[in-house]
N, C-alpha and C. Protein backbone atom coordinates (compact mmCIF):
# COMPACT_ATOMS: atom_id res chain seq x y z
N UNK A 1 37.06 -15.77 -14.29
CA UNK A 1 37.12 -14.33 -14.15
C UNK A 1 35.73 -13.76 -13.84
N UNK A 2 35.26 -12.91 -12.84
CA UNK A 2 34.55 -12.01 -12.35
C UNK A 2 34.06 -11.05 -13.14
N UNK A 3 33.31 -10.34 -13.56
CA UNK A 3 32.94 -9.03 -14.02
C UNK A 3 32.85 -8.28 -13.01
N UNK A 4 33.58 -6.77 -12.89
CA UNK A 4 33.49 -5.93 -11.64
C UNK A 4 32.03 -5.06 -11.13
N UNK A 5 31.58 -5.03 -12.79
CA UNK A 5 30.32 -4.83 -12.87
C UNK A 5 28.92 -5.60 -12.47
N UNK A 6 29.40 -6.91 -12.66
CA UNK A 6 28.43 -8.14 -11.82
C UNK A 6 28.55 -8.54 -10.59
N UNK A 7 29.46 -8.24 -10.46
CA UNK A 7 29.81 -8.50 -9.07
C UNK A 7 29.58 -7.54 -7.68
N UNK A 8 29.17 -5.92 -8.66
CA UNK A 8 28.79 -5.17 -7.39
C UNK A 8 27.30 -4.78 -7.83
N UNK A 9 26.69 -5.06 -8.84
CA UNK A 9 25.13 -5.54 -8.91
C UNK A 9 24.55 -6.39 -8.07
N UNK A 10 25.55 -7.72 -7.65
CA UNK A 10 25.46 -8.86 -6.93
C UNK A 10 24.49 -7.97 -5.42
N UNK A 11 26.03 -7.52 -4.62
CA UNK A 11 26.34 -7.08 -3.47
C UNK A 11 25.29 -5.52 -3.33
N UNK A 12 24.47 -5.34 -4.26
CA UNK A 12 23.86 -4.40 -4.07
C UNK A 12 22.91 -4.81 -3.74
N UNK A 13 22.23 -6.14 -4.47
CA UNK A 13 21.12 -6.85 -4.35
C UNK A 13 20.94 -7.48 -3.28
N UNK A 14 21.96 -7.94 -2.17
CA UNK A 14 22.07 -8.55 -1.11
C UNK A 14 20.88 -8.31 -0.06
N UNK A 15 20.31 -8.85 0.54
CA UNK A 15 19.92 -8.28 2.05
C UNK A 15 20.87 -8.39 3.34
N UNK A 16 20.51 -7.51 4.24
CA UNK A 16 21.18 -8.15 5.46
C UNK A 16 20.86 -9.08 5.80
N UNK A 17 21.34 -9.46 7.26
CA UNK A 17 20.52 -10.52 8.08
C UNK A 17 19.46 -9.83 8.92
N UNK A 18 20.22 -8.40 9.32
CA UNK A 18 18.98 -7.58 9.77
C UNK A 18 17.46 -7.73 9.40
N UNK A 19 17.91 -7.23 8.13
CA UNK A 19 16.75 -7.19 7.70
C UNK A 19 15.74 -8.29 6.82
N UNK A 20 16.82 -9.05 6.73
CA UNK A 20 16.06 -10.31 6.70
C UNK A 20 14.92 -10.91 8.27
N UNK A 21 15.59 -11.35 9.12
CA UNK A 21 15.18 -11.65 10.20
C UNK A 21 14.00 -10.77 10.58
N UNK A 22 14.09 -8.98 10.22
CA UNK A 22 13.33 -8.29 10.08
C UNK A 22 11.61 -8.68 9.64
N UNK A 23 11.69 -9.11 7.62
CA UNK A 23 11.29 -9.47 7.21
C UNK A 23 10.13 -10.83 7.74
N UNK A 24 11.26 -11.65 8.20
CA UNK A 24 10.64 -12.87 8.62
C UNK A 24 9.84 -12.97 9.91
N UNK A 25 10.30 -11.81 11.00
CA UNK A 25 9.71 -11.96 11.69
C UNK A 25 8.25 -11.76 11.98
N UNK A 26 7.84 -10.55 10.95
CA UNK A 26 6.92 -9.77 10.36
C UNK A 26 5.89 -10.76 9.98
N UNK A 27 6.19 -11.49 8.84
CA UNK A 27 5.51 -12.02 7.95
C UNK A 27 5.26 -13.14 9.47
N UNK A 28 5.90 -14.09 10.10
CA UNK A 28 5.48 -15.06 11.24
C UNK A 28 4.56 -14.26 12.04
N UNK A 29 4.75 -12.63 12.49
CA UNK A 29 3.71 -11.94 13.10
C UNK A 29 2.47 -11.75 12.65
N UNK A 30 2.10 -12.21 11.47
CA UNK A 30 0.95 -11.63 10.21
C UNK A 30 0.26 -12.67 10.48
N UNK A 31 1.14 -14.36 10.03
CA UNK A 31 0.42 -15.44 9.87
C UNK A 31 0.23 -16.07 10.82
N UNK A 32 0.76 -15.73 12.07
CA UNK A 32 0.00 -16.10 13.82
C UNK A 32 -0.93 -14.63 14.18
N UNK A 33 -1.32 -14.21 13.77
CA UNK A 33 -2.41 -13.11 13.93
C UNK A 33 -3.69 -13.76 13.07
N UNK A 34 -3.12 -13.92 11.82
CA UNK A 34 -4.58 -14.65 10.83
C UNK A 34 -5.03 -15.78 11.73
N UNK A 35 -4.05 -16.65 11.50
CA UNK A 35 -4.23 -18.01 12.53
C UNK A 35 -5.21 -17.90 13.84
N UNK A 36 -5.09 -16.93 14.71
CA UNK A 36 -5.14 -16.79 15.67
C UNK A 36 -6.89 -16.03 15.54
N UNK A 37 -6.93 -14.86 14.84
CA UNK A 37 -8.38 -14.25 14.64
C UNK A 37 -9.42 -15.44 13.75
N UNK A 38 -8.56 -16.44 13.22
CA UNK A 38 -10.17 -17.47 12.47
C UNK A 38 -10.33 -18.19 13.65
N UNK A 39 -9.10 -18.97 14.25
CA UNK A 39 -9.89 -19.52 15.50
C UNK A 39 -10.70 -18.95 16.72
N UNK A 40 -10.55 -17.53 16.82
CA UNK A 40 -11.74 -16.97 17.42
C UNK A 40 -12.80 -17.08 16.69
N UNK A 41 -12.44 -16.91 15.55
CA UNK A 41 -14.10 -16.76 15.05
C UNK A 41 -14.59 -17.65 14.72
N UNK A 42 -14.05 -18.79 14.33
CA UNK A 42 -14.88 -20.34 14.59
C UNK A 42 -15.22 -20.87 15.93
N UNK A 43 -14.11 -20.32 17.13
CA UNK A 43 -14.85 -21.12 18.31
C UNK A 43 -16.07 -20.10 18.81
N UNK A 44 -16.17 -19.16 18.21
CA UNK A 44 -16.93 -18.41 18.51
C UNK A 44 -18.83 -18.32 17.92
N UNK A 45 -18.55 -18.96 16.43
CA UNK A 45 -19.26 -19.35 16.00
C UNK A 45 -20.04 -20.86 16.41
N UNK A 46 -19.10 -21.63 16.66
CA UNK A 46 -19.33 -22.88 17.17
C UNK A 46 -20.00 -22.56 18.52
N UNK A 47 -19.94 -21.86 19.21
CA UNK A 47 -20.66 -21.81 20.74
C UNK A 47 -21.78 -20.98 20.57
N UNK A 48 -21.92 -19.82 20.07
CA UNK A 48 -22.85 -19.46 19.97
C UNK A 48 -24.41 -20.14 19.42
N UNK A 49 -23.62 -20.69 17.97
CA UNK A 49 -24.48 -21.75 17.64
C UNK A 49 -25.24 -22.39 18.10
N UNK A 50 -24.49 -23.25 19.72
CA UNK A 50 -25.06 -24.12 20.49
C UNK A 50 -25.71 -23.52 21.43
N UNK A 51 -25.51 -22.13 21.94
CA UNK A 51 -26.16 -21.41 22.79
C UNK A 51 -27.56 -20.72 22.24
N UNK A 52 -27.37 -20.95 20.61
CA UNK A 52 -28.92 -20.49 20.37
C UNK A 52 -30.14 -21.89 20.55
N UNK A 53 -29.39 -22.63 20.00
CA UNK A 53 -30.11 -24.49 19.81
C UNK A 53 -30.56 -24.31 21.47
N UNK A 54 -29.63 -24.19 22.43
CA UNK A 54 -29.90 -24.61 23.94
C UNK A 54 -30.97 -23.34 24.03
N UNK A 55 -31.20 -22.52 24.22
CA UNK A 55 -32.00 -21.26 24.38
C UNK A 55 -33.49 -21.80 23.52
N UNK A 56 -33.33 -22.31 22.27
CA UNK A 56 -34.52 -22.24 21.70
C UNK A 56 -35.52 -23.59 22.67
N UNK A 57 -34.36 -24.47 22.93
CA UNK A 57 -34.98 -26.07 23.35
C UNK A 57 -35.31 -25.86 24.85
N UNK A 58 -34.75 -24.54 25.69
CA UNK A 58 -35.29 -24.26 27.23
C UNK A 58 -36.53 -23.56 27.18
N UNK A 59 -36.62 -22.62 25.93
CA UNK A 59 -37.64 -21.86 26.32
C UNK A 59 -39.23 -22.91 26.02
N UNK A 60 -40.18 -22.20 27.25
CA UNK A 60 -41.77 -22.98 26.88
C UNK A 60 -42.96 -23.05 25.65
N UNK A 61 -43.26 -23.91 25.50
CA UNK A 61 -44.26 -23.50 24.45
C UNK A 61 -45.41 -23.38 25.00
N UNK A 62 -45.98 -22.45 24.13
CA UNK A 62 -47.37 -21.85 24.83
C UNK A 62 -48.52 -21.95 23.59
N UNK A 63 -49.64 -22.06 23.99
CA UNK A 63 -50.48 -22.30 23.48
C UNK A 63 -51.10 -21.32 23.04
């Protein structure tokens, strides 16, 4: 036997699929954005890096 009372607590608590899919799509939009802004900023770091090393080792020394 069911409680009529538990049973539409249940169905209140539900999500859609709407808004599930909603949900999920969101949160996949968030964590390919993070994803996406550290690897700029490591390949970004990484080149620069090497562009200062190359800059310091072209320029002349002077006496």
């Amino acid at each position: 036997m069911i409680r009529t009372e538990h049973a539409g607590a249940w169905q209140r608590r539900r999500w859609t699929l709407q808004f599930r899919l909603a949900i999920g799509t969101g949160v996949l939009v968030v964590i390919c954005s993070f994803m996406l802004l550290m690897f700029i900023n490591v390949t970004v770091a990484i080149i620069s890096d090497r562009a200062i090393d190359s800059a310091l080792l072209a320029t002349p020394a002077t006496d």
